[in-house]
PDB file of N, CA and C in Angstrom:
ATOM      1  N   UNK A   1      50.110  99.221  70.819  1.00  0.00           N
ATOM      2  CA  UNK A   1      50.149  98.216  69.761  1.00  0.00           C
ATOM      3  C   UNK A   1      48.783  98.156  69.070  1.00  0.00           C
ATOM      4  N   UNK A   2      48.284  98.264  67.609  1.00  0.00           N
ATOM      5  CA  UNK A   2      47.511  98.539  66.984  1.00  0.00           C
ATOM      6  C   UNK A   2      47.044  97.584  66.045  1.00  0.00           C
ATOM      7  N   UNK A   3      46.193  96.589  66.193  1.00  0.00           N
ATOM      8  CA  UNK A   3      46.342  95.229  65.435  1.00  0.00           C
ATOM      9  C   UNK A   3      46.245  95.827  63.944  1.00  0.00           C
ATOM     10  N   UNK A   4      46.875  95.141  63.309  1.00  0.00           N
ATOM     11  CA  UNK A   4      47.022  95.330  61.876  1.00  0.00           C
ATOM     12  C   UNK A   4      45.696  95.404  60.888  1.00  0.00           C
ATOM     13  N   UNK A   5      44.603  94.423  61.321  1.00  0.00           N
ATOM     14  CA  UNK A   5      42.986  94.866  60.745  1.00  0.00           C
ATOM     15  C   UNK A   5      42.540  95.768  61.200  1.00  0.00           C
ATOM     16  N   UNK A   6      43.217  96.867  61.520  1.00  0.00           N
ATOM     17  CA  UNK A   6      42.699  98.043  62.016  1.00  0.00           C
ATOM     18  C   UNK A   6      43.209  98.771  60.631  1.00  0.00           C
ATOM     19  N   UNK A   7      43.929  98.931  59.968  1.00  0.00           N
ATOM     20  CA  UNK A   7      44.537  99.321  59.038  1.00  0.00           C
ATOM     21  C   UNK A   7      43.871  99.173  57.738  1.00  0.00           C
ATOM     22  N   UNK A   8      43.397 100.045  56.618  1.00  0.00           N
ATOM     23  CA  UNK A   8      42.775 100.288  55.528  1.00  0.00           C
ATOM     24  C   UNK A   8      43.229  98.600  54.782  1.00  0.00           C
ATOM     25  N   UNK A   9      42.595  98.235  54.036  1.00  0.00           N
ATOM     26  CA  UNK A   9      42.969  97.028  53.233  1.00  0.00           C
ATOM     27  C   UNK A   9      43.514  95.289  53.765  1.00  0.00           C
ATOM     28  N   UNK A  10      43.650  95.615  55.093  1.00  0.00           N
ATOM     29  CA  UNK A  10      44.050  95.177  55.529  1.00  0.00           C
ATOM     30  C   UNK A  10      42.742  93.222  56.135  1.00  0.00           C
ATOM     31  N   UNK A  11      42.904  92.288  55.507  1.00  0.00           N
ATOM     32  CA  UNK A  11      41.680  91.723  55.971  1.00  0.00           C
ATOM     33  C   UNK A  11      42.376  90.431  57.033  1.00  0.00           C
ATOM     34  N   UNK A  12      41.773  89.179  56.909  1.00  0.00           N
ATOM     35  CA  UNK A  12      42.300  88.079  57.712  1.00  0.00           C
ATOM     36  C   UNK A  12      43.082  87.324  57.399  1.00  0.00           C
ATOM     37  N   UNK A  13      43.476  87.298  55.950  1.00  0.00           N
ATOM     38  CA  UNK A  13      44.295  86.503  55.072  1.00  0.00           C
ATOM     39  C   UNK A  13      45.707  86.894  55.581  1.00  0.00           C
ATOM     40  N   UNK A  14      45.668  88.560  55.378  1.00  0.00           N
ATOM     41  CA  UNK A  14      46.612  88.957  54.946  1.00  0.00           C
ATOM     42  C   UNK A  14      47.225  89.466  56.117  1.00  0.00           C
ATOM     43  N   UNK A  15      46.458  89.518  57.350  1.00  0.00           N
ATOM     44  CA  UNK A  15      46.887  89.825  58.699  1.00  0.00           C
ATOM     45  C   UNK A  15      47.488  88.438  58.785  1.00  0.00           C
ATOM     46  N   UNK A  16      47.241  87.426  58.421  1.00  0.00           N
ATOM     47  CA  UNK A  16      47.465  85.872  59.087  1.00  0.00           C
ATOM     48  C   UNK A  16      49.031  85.689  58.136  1.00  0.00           C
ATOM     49  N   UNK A  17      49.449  86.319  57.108  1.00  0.00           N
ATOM     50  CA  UNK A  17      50.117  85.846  56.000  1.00  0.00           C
ATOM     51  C   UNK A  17      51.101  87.268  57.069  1.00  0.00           C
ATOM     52  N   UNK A  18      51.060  88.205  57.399  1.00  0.00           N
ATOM     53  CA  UNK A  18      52.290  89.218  57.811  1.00  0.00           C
ATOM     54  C   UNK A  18      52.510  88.480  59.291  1.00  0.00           C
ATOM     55  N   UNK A  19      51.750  87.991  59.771  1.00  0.00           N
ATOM     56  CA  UNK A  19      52.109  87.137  61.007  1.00  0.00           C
ATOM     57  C   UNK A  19      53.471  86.401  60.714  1.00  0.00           C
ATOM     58  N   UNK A  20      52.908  85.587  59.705  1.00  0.00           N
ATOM     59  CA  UNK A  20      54.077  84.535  59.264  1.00  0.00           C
ATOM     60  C   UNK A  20      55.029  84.721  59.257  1.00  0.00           C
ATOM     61  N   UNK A  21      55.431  86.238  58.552  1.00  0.00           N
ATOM     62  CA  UNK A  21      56.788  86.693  58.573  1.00  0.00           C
ATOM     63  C   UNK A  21      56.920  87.827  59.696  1.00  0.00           C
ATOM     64  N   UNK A  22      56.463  87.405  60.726  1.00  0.00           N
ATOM     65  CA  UNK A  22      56.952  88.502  61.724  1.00  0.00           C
ATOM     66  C   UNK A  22      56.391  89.733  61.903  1.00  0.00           C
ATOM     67  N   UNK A  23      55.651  90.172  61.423  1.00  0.00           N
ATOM     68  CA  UNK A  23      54.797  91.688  61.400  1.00  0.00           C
ATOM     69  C   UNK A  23      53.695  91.326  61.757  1.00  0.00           C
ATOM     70  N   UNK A  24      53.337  91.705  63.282  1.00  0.00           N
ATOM     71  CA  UNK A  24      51.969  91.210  64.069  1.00  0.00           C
ATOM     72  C   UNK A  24      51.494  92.871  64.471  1.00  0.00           C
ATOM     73  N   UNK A  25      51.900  93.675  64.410  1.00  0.00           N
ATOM     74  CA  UNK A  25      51.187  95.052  64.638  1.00  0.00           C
ATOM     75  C   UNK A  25      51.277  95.991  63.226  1.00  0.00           C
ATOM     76  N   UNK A  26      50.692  96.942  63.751  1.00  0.00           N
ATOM     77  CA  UNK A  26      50.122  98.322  62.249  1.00  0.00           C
ATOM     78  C   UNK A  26      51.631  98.864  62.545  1.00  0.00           C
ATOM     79  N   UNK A  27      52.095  99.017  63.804  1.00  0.00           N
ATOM     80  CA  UNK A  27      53.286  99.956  64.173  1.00  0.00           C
ATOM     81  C   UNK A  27      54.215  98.995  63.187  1.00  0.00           C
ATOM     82  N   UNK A  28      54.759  97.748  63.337  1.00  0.00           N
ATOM     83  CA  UNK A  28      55.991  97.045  62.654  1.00  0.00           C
ATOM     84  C   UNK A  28      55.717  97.097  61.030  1.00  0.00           C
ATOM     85  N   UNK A  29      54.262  97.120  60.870  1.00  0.00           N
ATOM     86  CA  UNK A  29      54.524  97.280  59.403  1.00  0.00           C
ATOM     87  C   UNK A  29      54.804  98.450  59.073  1.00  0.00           C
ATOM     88  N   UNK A  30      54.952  99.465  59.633  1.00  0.00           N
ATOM     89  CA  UNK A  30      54.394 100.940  59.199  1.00  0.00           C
ATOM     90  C   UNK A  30      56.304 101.427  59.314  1.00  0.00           C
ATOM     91  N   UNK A  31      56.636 100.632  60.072  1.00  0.00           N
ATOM     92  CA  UNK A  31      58.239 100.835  60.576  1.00  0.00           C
ATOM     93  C   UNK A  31      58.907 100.135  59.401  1.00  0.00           C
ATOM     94  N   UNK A  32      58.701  99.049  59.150  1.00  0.00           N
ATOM     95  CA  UNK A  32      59.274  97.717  57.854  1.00  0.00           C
ATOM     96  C   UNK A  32      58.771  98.868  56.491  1.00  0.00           C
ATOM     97  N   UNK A  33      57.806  98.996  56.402  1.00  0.00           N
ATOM     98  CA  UNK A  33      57.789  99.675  54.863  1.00  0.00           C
ATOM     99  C   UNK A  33      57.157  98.455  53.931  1.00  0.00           C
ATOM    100  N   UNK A  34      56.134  99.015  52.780  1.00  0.00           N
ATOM    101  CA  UNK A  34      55.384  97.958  52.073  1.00  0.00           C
ATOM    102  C   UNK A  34      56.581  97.000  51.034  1.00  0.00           C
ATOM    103  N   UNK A  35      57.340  97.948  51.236  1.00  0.00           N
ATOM    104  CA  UNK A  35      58.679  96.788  50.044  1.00  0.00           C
ATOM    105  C   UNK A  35      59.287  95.856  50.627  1.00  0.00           C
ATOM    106  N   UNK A  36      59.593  96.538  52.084  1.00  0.00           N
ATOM    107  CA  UNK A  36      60.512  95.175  52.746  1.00  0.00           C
ATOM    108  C   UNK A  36      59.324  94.071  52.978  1.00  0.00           C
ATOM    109  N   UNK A  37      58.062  94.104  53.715  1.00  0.00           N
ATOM    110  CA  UNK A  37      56.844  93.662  54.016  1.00  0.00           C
ATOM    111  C   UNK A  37      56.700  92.677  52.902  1.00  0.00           C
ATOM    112  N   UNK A  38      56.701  93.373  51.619  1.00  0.00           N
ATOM    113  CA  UNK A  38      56.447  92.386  50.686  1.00  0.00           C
ATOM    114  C   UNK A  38      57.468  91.446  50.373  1.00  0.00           C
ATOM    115  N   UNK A  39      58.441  92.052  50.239  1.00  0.00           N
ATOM    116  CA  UNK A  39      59.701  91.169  50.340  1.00  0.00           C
ATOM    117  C   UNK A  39      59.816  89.681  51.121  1.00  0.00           C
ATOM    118  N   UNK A  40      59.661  89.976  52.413  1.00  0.00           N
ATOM    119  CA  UNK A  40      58.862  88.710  53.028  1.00  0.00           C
ATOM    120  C   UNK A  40      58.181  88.137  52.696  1.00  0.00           C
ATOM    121  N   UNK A  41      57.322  88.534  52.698  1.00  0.00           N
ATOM    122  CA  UNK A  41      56.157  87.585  52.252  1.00  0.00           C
ATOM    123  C   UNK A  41      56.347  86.878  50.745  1.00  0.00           C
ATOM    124  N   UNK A  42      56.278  87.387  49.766  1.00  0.00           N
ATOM    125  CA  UNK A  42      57.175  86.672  48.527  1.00  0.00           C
ATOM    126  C   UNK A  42      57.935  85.794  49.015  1.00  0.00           C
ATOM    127  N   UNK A  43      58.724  85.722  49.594  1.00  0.00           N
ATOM    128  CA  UNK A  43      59.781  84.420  50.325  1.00  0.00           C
ATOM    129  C   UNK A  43      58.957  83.235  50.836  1.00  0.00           C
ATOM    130  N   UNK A  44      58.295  83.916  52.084  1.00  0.00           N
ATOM    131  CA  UNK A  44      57.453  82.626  52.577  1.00  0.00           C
ATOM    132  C   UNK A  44      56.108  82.386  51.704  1.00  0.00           C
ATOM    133  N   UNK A  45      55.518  83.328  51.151  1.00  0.00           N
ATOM    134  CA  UNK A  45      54.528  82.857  49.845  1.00  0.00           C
ATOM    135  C   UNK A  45      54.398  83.390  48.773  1.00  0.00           C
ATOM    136  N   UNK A  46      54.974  82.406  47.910  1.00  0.00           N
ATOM    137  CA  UNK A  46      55.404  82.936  46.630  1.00  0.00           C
ATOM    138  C   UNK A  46      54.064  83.186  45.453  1.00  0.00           C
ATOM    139  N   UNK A  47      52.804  83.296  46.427  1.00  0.00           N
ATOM    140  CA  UNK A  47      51.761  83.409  45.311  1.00  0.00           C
ATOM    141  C   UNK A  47      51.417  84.849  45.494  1.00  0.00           C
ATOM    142  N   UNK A  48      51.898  85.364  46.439  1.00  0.00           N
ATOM    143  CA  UNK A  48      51.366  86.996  46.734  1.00  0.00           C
ATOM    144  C   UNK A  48      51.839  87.724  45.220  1.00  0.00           C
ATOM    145  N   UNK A  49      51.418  88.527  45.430  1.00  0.00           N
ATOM    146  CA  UNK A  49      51.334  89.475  43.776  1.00  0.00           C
ATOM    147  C   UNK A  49      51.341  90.693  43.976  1.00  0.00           C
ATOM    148  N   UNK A  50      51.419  91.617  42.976  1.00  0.00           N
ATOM    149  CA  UNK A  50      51.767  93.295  43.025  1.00  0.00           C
ATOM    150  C   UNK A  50      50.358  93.651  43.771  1.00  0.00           C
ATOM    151  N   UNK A  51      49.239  93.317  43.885  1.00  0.00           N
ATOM    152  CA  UNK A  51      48.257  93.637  44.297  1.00  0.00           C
ATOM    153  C   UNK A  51      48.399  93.887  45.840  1.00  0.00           C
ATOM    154  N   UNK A  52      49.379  92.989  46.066  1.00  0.00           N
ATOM    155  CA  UNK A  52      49.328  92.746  47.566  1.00  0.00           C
ATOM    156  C   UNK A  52      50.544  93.648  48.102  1.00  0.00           C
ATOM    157  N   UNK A  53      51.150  94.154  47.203  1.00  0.00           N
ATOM    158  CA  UNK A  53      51.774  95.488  47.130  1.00  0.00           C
ATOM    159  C   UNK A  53      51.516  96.076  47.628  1.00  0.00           C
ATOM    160  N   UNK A  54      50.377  96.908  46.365  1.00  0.00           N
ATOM    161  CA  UNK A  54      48.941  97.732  46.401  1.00  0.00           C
ATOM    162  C   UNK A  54      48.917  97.761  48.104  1.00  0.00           C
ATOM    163  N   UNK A  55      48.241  96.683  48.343  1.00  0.00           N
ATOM    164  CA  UNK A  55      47.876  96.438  49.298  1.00  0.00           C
ATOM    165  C   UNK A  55      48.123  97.052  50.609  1.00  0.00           C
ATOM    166  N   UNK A  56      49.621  96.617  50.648  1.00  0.00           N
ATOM    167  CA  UNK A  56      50.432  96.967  51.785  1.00  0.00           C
ATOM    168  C   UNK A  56      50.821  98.228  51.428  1.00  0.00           C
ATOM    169  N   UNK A  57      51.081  98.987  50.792  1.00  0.00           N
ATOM    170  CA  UNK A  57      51.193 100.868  50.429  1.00  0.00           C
ATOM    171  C   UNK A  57      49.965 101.742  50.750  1.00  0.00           C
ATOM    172  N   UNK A  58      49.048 100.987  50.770  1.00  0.00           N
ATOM    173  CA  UNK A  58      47.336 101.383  51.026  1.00  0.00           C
ATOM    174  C   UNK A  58      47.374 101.608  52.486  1.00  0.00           C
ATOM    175  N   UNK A  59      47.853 100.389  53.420  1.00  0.00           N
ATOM    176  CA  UNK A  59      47.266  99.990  55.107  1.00  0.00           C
ATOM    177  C   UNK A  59      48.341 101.480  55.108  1.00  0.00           C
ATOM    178  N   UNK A  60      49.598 101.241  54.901  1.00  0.00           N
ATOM    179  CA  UNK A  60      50.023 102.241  55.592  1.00  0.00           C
ATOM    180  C   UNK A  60      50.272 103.608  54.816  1.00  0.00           C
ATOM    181  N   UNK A  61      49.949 103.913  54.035  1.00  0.00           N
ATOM    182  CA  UNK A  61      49.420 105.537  53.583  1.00  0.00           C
ATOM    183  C   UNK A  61      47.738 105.673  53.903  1.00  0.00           C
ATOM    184  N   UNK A  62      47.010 104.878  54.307  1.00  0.00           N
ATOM    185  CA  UNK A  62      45.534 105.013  54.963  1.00  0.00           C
ATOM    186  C   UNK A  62      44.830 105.548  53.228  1.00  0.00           C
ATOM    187  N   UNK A  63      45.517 104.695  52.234  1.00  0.00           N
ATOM    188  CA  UNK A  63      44.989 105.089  51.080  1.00  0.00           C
ATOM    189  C   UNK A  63      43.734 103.426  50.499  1.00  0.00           C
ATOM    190  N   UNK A  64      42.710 103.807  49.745  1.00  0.00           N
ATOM    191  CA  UNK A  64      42.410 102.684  49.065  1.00  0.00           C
ATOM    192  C   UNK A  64      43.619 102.134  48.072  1.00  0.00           C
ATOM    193  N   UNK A  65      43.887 100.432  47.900  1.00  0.00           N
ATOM    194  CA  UNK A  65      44.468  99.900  47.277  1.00  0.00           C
ATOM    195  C   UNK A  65      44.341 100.395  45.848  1.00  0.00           C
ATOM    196  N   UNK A  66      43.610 100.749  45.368  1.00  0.00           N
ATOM    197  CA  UNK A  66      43.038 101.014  44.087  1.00  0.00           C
ATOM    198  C   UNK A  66      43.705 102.246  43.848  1.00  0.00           C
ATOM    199  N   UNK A  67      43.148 103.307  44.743  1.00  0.00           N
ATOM    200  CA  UNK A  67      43.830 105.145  44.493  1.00  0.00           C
ATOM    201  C   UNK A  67      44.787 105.334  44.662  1.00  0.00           C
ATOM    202  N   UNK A  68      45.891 104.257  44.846  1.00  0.00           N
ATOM    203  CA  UNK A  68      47.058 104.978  45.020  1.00  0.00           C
ATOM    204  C   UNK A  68      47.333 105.984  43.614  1.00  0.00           C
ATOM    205  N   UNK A  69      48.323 106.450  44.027  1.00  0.00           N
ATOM    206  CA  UNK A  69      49.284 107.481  42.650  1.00  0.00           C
ATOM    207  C   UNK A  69      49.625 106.539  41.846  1.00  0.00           C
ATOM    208  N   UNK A  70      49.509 106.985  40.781  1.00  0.00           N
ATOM    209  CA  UNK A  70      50.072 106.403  39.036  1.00  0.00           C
ATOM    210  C   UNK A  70      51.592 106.366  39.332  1.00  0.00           C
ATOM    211  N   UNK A  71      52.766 107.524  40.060  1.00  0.00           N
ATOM    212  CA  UNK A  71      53.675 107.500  40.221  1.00  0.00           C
ATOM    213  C   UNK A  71      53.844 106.230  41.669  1.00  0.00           C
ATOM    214  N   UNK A  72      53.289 105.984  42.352  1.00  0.00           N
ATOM    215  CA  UNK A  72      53.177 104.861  43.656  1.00  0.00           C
ATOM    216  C   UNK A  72      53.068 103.766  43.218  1.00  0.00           C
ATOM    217  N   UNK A  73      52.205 103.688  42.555  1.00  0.00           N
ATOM    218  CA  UNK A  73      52.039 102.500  41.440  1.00  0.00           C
ATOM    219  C   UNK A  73      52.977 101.933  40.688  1.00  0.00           C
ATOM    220  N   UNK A  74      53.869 102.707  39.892  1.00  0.00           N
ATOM    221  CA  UNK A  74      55.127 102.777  38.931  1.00  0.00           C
ATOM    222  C   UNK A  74      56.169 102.362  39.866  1.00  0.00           C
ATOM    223  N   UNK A  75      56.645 102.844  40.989  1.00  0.00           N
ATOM    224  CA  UNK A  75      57.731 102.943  41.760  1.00  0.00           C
ATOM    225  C   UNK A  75      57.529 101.148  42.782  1.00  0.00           C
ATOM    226  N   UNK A  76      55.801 100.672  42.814  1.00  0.00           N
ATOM    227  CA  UNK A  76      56.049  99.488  43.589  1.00  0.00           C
ATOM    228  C   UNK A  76      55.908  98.386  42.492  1.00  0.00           C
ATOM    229  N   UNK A  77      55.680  98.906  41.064  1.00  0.00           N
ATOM    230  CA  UNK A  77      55.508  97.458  40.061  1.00  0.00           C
ATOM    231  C   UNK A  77      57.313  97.489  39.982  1.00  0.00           C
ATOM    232  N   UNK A  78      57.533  98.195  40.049  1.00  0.00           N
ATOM    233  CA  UNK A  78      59.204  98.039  39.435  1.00  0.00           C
ATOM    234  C   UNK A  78      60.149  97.502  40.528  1.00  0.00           C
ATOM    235  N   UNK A  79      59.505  97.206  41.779  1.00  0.00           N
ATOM    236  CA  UNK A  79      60.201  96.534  43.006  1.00  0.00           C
ATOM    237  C   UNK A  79      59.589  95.103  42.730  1.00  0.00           C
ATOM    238  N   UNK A  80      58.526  95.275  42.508  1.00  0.00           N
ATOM    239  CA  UNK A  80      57.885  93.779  42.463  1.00  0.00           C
ATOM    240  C   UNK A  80      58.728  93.049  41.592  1.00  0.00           C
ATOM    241  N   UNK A  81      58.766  93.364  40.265  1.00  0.00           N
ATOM    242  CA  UNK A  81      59.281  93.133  39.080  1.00  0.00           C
ATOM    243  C   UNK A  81      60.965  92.656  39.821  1.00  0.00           C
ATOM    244  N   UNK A  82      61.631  93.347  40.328  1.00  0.00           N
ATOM    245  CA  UNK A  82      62.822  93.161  40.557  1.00  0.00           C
ATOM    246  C   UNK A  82      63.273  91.812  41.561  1.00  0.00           C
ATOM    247  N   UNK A  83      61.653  91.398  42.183  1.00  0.00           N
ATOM    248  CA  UNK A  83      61.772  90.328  43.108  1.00  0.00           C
ATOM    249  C   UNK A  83      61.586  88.578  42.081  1.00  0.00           C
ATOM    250  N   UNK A  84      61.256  88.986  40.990  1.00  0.00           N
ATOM    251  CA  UNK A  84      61.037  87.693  39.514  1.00  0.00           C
ATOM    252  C   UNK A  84      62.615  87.050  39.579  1.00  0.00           C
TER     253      UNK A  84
END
């Protein structure tokens, strides 16, 4: 079991905010996927944002939030978008 601030992007907020909804290790998020992940979290806090997307596509591709792909990028604004 691999605590989740072990994971790129990953800080105390946002370890404390995947708690909430049930994702307490790197393994369950990495198993859940950054869409379902976010999906949650949007439910229980509706202030999270595409960033936090970003975010969660970053911990588990071991990418910076920032570098993802232009096509990674495209494919998680248009999930976000679909959660409005």
């Amino acid at each position: 079991m691999t605590e989740l601030r072990s994971l790129r992007n990953i800080g105390k907020e946002l370890e404390s905010k995947l708690k909430s909804v049930d994702i307490k290790t790197a393994e369950e998020l990495k198993e859940i996927g950054s869409e379902e992940a976010f999906f949650r979290l949007k439910l229980k806090h509706p202030s999270v944002c595409l960033v936090h997307l970003y975010t969660l596509e970053g911990a588990i591709t071991d990418v910076e939030y920032n570098q993802l792909s232009e096509e990674a990028k495209q494919r998680l604004k248009k999930h976000s978008d679909s959660l409005k």
